[in-house]
N, C-alpha and C. Protein backbone atom coordinates (compact mmCIF):
# COMPACT_ATOMS: atom_id res chain seq x y z
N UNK A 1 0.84 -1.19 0.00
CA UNK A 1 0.00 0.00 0.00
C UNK A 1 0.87 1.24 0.00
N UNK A 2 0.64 2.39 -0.53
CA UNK A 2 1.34 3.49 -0.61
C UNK A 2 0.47 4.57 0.16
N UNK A 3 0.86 5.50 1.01
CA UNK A 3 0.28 6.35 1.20
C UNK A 3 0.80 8.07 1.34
N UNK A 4 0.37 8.36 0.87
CA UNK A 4 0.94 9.77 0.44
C UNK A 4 2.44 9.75 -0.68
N UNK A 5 2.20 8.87 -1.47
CA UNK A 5 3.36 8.69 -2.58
C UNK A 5 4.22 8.04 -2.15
N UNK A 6 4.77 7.53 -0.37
CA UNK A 6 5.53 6.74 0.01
C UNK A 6 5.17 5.09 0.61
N UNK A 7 5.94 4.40 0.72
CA UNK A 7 5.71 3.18 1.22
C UNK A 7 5.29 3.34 2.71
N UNK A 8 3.95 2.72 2.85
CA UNK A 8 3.60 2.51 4.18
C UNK A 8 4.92 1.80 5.16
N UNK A 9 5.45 2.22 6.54
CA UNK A 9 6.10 1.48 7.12
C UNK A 9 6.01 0.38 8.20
N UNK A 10 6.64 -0.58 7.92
CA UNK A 10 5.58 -1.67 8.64
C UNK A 10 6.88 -1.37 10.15
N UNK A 11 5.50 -1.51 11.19
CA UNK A 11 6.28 -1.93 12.55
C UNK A 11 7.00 -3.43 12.70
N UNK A 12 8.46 -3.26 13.14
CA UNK A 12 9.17 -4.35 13.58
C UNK A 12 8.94 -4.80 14.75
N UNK A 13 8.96 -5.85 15.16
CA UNK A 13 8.83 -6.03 17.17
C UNK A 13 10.31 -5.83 17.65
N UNK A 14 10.29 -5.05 18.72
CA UNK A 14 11.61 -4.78 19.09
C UNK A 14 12.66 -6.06 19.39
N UNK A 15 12.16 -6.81 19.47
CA UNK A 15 12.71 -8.46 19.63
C UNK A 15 13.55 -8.52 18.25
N UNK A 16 13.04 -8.36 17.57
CA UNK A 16 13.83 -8.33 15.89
C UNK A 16 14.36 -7.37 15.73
N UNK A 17 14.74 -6.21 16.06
CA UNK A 17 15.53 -5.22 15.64
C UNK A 17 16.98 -5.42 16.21
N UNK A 18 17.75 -4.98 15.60
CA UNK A 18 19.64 -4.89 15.98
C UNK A 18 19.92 -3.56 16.70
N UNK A 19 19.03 -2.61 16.52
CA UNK A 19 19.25 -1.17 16.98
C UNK A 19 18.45 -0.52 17.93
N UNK A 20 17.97 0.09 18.76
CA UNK A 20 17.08 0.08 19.63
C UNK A 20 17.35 1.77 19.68
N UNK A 21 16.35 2.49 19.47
CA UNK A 21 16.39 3.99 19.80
C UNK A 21 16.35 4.24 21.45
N UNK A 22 16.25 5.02 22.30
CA UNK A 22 16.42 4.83 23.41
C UNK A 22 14.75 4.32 24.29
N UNK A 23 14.09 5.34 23.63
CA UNK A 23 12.75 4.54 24.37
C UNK A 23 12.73 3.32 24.28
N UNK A 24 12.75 2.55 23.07
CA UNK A 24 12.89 1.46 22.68
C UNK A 24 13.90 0.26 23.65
N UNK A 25 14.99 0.88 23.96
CA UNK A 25 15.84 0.07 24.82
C UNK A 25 15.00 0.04 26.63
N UNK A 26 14.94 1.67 26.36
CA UNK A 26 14.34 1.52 27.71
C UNK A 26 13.19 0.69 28.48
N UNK A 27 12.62 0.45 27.64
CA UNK A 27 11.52 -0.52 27.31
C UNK A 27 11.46 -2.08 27.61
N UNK A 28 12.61 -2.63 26.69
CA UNK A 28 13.49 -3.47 26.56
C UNK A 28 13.99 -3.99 27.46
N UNK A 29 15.15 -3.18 28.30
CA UNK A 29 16.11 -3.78 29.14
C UNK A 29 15.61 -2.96 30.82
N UNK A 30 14.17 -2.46 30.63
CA UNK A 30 13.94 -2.12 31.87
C UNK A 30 14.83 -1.39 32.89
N UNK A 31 15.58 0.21 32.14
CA UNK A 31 16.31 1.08 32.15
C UNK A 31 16.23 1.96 31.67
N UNK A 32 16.27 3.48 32.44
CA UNK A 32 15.68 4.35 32.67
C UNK A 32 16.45 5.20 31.27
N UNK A 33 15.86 5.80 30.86
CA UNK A 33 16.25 7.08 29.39
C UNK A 33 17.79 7.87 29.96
N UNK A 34 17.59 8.07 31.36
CA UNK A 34 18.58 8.91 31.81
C UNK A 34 19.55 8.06 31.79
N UNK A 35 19.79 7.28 32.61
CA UNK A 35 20.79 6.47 33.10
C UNK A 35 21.24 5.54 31.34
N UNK A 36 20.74 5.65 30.61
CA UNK A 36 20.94 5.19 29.27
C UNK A 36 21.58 5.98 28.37
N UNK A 37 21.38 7.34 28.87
CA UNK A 37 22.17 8.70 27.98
C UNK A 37 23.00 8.38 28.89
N UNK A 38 23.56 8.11 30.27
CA UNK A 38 25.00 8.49 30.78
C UNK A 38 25.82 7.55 30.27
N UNK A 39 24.88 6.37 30.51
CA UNK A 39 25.92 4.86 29.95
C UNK A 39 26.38 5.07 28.51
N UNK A 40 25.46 6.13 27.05
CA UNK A 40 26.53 6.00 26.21
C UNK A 40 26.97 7.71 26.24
N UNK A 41 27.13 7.83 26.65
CA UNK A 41 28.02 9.54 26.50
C UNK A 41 28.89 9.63 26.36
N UNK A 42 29.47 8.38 26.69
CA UNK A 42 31.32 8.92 26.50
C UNK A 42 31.32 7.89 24.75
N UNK A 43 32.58 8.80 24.13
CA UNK A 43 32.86 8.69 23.08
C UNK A 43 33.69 7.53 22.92
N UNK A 44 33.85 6.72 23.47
CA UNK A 44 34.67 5.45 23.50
C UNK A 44 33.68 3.88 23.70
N UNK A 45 32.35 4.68 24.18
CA UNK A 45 30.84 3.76 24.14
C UNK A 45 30.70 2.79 23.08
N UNK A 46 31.12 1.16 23.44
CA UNK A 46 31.01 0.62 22.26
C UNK A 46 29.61 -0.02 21.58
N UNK A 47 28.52 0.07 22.57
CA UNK A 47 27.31 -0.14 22.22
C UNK A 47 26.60 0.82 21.55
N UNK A 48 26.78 1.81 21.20
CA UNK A 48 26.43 2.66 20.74
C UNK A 48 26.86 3.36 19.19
N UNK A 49 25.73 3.91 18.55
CA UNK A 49 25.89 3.78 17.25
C UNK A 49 25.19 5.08 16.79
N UNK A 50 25.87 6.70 16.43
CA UNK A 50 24.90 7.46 16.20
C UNK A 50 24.26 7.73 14.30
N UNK A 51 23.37 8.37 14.39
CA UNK A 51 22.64 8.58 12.94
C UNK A 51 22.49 9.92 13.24
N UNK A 52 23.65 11.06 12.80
CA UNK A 52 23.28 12.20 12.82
C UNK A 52 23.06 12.19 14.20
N UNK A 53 22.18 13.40 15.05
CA UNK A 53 21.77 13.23 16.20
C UNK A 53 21.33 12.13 17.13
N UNK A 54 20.58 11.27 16.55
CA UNK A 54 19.93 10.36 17.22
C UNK A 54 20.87 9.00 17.45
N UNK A 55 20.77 8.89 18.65
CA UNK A 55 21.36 7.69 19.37
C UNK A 55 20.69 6.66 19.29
N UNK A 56 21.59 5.60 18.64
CA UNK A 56 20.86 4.25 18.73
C UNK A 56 21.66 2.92 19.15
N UNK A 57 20.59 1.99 20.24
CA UNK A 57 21.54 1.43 21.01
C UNK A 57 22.10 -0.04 20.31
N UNK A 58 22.79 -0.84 19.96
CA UNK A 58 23.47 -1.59 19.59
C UNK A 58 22.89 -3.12 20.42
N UNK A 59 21.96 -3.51 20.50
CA UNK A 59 21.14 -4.71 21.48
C UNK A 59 22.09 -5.59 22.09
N UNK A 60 22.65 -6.34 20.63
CA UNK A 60 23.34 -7.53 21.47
C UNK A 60 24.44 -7.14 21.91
N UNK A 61 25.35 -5.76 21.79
CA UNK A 61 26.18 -5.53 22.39
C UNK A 61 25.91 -5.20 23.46
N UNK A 62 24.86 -4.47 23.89
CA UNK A 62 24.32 -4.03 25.01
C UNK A 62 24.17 -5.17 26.29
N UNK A 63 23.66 -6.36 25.60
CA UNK A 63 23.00 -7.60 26.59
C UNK A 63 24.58 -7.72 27.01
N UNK A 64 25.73 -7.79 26.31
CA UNK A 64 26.59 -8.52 26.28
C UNK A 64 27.45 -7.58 27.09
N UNK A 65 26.98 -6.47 27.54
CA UNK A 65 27.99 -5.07 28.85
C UNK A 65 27.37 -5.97 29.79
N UNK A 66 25.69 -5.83 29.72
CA UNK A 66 24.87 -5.67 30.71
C UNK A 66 25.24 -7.26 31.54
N UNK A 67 25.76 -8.68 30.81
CA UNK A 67 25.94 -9.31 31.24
C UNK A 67 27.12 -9.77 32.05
N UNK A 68 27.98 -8.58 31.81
CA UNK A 68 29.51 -8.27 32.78
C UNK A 68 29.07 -7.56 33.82
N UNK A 69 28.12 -7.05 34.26
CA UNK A 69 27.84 -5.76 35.46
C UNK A 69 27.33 -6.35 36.32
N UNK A 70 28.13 -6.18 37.47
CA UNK A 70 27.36 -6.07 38.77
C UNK A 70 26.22 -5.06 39.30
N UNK A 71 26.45 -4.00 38.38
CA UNK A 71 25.32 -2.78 39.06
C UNK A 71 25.59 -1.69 37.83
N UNK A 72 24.42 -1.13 37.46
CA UNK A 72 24.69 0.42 36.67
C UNK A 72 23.93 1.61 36.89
């Protein structure tokens, strides 16, 4: 279906995606927006992946911090 001259976009389930915008993670890994901007802020953040402004989180790299941590 086309609508307005472009391709309708179909929703992914976040289960299937590789990239997770931050609501999306937050959602996800049951972690707060804030505490998700501090964890990638620094420029050496390897879960993290930007598009222009927008931060997007890297999943399985993410599971794979989150599964070294004692606490964040």
């Amino acid at each position: 279906m086309v609508k307005g001259g472009s391709p309708m976009k179909k929703d992914v389930p976040i289960s299937d995606k590789a990239l997770l915008t931050l609501d999306e993670a937050s959602s996800y890994f049951n972690i707060g927006i804030n505490k998700l901007r501090e964890l990638t802020n620094s420029e050496d953040c390897k879960f993290v992946i930007w598009c222009g402004n927008k931060r997007l989180i890297k999943k399985n790299m993410f599971c794979e911090y989150l599964e070294k941590q004692y606490s964040i």
